[in-house]
C-alpha atoms as a PDB file:
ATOM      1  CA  UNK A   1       0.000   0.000   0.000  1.00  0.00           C
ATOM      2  CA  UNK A   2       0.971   3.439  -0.867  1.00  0.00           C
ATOM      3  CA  UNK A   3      -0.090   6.321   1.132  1.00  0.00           C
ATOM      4  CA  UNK A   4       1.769   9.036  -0.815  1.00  0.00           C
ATOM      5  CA  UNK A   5      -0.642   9.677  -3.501  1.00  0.00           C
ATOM      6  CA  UNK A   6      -3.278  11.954  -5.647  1.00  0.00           C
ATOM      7  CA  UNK A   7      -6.096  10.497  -6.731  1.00  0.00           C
ATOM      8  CA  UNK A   8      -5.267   7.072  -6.298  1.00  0.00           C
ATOM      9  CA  UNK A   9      -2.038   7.580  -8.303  1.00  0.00           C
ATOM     10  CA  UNK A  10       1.321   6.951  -6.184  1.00  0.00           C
ATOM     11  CA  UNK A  11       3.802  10.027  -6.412  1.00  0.00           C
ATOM     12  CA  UNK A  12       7.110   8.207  -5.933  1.00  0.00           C
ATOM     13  CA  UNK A  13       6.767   6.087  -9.475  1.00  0.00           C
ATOM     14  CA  UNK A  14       5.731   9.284 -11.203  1.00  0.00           C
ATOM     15  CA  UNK A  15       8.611  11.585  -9.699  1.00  0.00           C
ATOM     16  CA  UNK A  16      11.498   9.088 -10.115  1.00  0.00           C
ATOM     17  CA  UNK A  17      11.501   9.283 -14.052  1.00  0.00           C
ATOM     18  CA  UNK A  18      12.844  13.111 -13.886  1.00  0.00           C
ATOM     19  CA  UNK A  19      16.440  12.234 -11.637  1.00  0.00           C
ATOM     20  CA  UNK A  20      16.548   8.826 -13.262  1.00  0.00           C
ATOM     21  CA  UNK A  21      16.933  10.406 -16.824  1.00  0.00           C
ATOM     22  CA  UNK A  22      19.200  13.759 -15.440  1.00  0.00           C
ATOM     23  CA  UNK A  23      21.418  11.431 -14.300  1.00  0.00           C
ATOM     24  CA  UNK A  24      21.556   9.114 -17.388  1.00  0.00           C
ATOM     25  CA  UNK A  25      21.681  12.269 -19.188  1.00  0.00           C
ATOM     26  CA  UNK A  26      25.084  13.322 -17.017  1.00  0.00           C
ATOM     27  CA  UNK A  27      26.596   9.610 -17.813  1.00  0.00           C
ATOM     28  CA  UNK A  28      25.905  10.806 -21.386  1.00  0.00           C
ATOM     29  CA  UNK A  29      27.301  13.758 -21.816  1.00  0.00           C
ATOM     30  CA  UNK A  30      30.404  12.453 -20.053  1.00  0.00           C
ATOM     31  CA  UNK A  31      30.735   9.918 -22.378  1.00  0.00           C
ATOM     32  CA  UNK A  32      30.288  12.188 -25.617  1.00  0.00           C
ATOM     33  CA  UNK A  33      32.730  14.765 -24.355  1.00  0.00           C
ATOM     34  CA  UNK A  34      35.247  11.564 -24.021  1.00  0.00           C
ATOM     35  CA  UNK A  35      34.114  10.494 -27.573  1.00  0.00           C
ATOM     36  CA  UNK A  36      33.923  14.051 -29.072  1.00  0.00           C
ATOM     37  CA  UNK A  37      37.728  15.605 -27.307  1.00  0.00           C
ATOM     38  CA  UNK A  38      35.326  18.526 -26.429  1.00  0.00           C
ATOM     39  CA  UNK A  39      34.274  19.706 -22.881  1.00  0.00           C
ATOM     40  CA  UNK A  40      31.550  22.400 -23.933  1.00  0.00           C
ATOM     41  CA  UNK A  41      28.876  22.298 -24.199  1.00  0.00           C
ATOM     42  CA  UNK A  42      28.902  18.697 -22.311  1.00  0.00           C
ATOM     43  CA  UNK A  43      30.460  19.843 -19.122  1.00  0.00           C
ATOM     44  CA  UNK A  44      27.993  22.614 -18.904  1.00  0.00           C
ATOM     45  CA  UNK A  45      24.633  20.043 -19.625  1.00  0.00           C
ATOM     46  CA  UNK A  46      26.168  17.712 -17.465  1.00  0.00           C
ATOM     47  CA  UNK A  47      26.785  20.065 -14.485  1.00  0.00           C
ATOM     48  CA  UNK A  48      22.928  20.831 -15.010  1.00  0.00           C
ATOM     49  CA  UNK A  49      21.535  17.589 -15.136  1.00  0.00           C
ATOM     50  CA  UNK A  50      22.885  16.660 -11.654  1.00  0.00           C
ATOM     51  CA  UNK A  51      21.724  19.459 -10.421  1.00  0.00           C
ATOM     52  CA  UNK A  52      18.281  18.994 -11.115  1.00  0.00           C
ATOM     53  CA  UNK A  53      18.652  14.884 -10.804  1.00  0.00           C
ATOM     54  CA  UNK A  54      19.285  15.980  -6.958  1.00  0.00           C
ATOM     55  CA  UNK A  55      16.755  18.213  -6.991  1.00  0.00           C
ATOM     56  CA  UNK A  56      14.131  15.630  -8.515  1.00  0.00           C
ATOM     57  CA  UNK A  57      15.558  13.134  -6.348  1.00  0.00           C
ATOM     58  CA  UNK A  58      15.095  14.916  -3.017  1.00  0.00           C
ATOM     59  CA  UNK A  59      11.307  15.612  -4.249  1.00  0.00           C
ATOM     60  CA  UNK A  60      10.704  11.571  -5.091  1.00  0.00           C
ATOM     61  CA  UNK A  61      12.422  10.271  -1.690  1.00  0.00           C
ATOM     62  CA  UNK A  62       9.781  12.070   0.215  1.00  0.00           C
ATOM     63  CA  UNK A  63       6.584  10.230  -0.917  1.00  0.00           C
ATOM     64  CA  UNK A  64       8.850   6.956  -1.744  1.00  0.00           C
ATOM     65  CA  UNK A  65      10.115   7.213   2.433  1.00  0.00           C
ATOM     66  CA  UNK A  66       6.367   7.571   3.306  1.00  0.00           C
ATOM     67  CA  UNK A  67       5.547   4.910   1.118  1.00  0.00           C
ATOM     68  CA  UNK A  68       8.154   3.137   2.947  1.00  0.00           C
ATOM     69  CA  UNK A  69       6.847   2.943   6.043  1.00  0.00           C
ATOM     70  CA  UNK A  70       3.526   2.178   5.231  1.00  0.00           C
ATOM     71  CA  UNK A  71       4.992  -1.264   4.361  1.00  0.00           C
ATOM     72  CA  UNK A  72       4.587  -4.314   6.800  1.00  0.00           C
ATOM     73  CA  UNK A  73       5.528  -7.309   5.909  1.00  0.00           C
ATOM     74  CA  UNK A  74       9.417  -7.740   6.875  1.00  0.00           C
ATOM     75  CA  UNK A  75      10.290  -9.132   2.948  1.00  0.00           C
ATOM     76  CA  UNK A  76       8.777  -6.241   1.479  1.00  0.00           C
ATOM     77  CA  UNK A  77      10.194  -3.772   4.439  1.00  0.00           C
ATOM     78  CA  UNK A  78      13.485  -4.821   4.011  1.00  0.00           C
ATOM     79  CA  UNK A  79      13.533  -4.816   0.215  1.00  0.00           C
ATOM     80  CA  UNK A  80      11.943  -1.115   0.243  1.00  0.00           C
ATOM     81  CA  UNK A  81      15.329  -0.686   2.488  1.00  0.00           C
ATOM     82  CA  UNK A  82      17.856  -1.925  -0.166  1.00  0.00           C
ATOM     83  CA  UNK A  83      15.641   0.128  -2.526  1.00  0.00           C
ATOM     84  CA  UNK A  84      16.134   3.288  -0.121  1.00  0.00           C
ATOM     85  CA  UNK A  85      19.799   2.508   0.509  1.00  0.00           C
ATOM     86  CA  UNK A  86      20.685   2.708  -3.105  1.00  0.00           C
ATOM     87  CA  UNK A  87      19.478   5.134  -4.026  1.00  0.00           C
ATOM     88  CA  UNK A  88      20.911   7.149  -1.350  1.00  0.00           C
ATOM     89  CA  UNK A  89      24.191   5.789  -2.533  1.00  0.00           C
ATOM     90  CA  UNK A  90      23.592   7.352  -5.770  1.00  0.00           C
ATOM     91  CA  UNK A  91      22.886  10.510  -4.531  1.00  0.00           C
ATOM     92  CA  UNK A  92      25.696  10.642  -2.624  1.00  0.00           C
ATOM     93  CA  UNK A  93      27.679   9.599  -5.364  1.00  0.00           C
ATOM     94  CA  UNK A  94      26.166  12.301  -7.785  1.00  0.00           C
ATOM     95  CA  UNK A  95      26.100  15.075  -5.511  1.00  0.00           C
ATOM     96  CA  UNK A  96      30.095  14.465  -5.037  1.00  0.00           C
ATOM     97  CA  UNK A  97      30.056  14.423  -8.343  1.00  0.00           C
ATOM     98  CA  UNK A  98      28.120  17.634  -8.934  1.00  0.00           C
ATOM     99  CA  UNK A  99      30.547  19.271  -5.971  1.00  0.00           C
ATOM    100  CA  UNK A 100      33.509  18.426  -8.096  1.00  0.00           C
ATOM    101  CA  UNK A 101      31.998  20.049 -11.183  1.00  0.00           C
ATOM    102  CA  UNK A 102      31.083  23.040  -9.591  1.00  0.00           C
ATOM    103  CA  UNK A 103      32.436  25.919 -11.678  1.00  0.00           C
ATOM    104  CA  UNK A 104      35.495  26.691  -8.851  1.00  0.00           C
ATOM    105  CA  UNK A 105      36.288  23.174  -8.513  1.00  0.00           C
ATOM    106  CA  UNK A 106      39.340  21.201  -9.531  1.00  0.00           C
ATOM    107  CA  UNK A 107      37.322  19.303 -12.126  1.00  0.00           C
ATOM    108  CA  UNK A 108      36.145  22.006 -13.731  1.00  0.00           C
ATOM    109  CA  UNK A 109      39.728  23.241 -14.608  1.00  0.00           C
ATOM    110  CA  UNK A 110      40.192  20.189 -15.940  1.00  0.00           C
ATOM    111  CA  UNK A 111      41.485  17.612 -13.181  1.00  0.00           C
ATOM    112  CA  UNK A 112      39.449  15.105 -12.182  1.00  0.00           C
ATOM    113  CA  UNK A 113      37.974  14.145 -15.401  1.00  0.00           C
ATOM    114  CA  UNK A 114      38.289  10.288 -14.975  1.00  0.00           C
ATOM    115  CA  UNK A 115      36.694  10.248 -11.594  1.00  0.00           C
ATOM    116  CA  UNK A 116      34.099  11.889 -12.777  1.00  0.00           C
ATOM    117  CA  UNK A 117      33.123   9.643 -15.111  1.00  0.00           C
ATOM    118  CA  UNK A 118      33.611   6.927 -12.764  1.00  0.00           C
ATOM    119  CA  UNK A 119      31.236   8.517 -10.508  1.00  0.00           C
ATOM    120  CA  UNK A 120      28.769   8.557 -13.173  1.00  0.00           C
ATOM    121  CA  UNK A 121      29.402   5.400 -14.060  1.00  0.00           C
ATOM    122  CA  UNK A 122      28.875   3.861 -10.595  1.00  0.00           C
ATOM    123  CA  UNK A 123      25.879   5.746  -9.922  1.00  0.00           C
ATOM    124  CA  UNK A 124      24.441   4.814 -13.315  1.00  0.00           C
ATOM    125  CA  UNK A 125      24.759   1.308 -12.440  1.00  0.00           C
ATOM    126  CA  UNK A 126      23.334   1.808  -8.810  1.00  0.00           C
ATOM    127  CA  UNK A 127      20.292   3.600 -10.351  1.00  0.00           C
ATOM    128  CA  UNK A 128      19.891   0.407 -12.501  1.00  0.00           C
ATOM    129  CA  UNK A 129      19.500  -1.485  -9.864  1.00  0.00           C
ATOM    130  CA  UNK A 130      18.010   0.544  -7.481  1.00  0.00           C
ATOM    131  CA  UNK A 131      15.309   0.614 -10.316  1.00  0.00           C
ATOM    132  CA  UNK A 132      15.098  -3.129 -10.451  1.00  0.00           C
ATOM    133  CA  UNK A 133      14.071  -3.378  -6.815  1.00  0.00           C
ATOM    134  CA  UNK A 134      11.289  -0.511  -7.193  1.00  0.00           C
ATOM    135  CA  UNK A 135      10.021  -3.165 -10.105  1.00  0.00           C
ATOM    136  CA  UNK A 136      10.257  -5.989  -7.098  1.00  0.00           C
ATOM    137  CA  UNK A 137       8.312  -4.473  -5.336  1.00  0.00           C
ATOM    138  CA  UNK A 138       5.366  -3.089  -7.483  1.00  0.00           C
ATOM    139  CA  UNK A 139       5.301  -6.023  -9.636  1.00  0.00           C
ATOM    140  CA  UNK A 140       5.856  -8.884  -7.487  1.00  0.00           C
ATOM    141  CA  UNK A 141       4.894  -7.384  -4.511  1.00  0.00           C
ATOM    142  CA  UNK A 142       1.996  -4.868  -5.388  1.00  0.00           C
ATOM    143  CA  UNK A 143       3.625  -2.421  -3.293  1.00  0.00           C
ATOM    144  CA  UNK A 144       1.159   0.979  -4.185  1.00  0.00           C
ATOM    145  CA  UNK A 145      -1.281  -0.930  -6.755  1.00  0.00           C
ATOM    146  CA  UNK A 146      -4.585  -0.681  -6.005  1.00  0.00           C
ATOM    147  CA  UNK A 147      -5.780  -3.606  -6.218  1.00  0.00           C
ATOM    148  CA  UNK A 148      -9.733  -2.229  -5.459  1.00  0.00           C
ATOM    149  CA  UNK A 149      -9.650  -0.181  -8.429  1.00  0.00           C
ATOM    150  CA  UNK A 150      -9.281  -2.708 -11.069  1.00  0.00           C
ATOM    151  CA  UNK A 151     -12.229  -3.276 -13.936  1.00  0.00           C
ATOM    152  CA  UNK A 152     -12.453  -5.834 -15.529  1.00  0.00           C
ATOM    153  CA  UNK A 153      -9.572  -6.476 -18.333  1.00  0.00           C
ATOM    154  CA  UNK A 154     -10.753  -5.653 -21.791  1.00  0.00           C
ATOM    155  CA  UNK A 155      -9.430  -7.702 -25.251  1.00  0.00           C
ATOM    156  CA  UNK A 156      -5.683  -6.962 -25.858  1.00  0.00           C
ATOM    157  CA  UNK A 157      -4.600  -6.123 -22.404  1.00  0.00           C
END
């Protein structure tokens, strides 16, 4: 059950597309400026798209923690914690990532560029499957479907 929502949507699945593509978007551009030879305008988009992935992920962890505790069997419970605890790992990871960027930072004058994209990588990879145990638990475990709600299925479905 999901207690975070509007009219009988859930909030957390619908906010966690926006940081889930910023950030893929940041792996991106880090790879085309290592493709390309050229920083601008990737640094730049890059440096952006954190930002707002952090942003968008602060806004989705609030309904998602609610959700969260709403939860009560101990399976489900503890795989909503895994869920939680990666994605706080890639946060972390991205906003050291975004500090390093920052205009004044060493990265940004050009140092640095390998652990950045090693950052991005990692937290690219966490994001995967930090996404992969969201799907666990809506699809297997109905966590926030409304079961109630449900008409019956039409041809095709």
């Amino acid at each position: 059950m999901a207690l975070a929502r509007i009219a009988r949507h859930p909030l957390h699945p619908m906010l966690v597309s926006f940081p889930i593509a910023l950030f893929v978007v940041a792996f991106l551009c880090d790879i085309a400026r290592i493709v390309t030879g050229t920083t601008s305008p990737y640094w730049t988009l890059a440096y952006y798209s954190i930002g707002g992935g952090l942003v968008g992920a602060l806004l989705a962890s609030l309904p998602g923690f609610v959700d969260y505790l709403s939860l009560t069997r101990s399976e489900v419970r503890r795989l909503g914690l895994w869920h939680m605890l990666t994605n706080s790992a890639v946060v972390i990871l991205f906003l050291f990532n975004f500090y390093l960027r920052r205009p004044s930072g060493a990265a940004a004058a050009g140092g640095g560029s390998g652990l950045l994209v090693f950052l991005s990588s990692v937290g690219v990879v966490l994001l995967g499957i930090s996404g992969w145990l969201g799907g666990e638990l809506v699809y297997v475990h109905r966590v926030g479907v409304d079961e109630g709600t449900r008409g019956p299925r039409r041809k095709g479905e």
